[in-house]
C-alpha atoms as a PDB file:
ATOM      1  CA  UNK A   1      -6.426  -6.729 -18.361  1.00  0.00           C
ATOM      2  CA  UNK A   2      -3.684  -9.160 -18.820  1.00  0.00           C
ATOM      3  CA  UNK A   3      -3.101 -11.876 -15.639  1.00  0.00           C
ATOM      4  CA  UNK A   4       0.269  -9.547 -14.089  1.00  0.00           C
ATOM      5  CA  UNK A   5      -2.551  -7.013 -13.516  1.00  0.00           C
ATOM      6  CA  UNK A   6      -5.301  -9.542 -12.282  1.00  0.00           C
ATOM      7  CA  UNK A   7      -2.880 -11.347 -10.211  1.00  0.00           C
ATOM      8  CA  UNK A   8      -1.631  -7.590  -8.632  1.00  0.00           C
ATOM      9  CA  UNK A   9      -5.521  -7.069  -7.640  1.00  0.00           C
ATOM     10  CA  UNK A  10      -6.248  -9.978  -6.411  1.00  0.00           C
ATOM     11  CA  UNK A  11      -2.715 -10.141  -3.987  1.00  0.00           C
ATOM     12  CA  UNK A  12      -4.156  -6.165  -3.237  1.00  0.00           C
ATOM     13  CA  UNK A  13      -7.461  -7.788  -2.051  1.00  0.00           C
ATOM     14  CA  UNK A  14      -5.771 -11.029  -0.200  1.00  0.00           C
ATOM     15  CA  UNK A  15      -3.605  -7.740   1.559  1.00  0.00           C
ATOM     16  CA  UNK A  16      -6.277  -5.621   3.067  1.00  0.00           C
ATOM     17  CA  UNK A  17      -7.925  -8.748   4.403  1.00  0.00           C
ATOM     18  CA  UNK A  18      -5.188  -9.874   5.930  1.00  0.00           C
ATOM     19  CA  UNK A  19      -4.333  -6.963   7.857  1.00  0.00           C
ATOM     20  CA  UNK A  20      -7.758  -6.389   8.825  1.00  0.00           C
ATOM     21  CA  UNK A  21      -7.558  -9.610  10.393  1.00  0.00           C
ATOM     22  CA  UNK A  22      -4.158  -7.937  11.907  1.00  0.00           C
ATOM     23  CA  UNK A  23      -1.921 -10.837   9.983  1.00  0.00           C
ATOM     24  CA  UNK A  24       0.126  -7.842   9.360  1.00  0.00           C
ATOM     25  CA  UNK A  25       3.647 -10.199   8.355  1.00  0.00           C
ATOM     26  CA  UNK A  26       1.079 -12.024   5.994  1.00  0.00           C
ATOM     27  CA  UNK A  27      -0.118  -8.375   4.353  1.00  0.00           C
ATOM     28  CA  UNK A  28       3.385  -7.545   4.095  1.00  0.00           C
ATOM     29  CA  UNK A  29       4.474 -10.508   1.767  1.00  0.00           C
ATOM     30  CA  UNK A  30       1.455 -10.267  -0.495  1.00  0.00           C
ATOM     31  CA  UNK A  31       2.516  -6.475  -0.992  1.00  0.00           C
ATOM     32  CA  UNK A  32       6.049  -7.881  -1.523  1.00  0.00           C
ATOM     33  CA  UNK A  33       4.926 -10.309  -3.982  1.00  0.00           C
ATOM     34  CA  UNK A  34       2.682  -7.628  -6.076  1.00  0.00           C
ATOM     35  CA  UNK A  35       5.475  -5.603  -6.502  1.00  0.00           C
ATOM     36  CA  UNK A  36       7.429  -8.245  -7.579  1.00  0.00           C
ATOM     37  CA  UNK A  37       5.211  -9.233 -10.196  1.00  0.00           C
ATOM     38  CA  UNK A  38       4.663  -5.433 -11.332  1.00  0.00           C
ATOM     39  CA  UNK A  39       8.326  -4.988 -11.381  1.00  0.00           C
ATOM     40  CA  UNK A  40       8.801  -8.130 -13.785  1.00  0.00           C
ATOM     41  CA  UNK A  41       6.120  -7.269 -15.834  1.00  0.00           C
ATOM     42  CA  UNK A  42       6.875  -3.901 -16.307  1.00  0.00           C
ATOM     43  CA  UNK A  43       3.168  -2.765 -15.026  1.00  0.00           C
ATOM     44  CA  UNK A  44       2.710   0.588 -12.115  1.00  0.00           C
ATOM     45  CA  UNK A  45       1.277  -0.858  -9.491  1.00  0.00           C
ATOM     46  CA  UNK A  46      -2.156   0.780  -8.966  1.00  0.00           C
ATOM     47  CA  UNK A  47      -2.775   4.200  -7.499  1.00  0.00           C
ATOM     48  CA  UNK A  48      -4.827   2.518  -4.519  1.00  0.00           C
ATOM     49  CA  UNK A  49      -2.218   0.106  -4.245  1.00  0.00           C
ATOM     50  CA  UNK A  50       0.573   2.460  -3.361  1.00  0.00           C
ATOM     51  CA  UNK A  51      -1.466   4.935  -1.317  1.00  0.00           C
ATOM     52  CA  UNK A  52      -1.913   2.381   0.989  1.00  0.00           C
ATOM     53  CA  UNK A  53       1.581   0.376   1.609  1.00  0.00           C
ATOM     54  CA  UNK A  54       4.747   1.726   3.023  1.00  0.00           C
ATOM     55  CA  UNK A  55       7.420   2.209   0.720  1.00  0.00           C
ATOM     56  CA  UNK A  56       9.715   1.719   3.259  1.00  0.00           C
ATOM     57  CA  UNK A  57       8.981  -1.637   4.956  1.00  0.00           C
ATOM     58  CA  UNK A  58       5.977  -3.618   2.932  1.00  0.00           C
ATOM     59  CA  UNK A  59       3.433  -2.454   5.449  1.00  0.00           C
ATOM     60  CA  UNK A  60      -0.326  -2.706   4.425  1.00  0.00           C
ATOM     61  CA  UNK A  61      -1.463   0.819   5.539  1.00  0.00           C
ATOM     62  CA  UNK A  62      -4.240   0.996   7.832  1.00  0.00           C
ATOM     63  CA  UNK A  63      -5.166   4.568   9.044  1.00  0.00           C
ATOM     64  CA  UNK A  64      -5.590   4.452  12.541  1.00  0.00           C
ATOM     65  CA  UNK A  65      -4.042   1.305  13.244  1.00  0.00           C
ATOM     66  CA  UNK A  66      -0.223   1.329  11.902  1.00  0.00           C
ATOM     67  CA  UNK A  67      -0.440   4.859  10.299  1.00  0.00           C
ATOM     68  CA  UNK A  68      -1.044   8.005  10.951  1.00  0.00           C
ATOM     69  CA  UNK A  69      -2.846  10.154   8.584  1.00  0.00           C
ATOM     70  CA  UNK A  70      -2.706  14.880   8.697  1.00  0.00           C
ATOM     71  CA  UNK A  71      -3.840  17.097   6.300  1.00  0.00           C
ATOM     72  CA  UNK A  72      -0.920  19.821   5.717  1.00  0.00           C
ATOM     73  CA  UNK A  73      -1.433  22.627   3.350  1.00  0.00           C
ATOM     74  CA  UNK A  74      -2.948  20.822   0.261  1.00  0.00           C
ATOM     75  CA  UNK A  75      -1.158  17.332   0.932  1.00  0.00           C
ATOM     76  CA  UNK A  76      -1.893  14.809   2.942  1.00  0.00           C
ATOM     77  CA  UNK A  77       0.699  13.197   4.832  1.00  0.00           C
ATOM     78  CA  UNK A  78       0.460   9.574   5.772  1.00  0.00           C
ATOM     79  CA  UNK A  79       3.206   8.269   8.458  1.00  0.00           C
ATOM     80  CA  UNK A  80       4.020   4.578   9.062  1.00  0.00           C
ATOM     81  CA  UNK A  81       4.987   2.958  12.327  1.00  0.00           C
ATOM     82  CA  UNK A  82       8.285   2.936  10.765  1.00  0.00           C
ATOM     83  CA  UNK A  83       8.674   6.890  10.334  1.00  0.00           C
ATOM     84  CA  UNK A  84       8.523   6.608   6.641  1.00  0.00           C
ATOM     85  CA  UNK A  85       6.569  10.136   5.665  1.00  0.00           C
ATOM     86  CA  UNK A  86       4.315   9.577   2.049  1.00  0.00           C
ATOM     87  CA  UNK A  87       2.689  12.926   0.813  1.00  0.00           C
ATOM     88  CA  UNK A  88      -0.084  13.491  -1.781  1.00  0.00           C
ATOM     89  CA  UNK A  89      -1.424  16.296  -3.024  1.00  0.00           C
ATOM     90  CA  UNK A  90      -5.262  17.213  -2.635  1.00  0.00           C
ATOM     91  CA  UNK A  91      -7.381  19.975  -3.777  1.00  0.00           C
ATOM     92  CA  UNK A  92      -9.447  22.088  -1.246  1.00  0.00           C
END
């Protein structure tokens, strides 16, 4: 793992922390700064990663809290506070 990639999980981990502590403007610019540093470094972010932030606005997803999360024939579809819709598919 090269340091683009180690940097990317650590500014994941520094993300979910702070929007569990509901710093969610904090959250927002370490996901802005991961993709940054994907996007220079040619990497894809990981598949945790963007499952849980909003394409749309930055947002650190947090079921319950700023999204909303349904199950609709074999997707899931996860909804921001900023209507942005993300679907992914699921096997029954």
């Amino acid at each position: 793992m090269d340091v683009a990639a180690e940097r990317i999980e650590r500014l994941h981990d520094l993300a979910r922390a702070a929007a569990a502590d509901g710093a969610d403007d904090r959250a927002r610019y370490y996901v802005r700064l991961a993709r940054r540093v994907a996007e220079r470094n040619r990497l894809t972010l990981p598949r945790e990663f963007r499952r849980f932030t909003c394409d749309r606005c930055d947002a650190y997803l947090r079921p319950g809290a700023n999204a909303r999360v349904r199950l609709q024939d074999g997707h899931v579809v996860i909804t921001c506070d900023c209507g942005a819709h993300a679907r992914y598919p699921y096997e029954e």
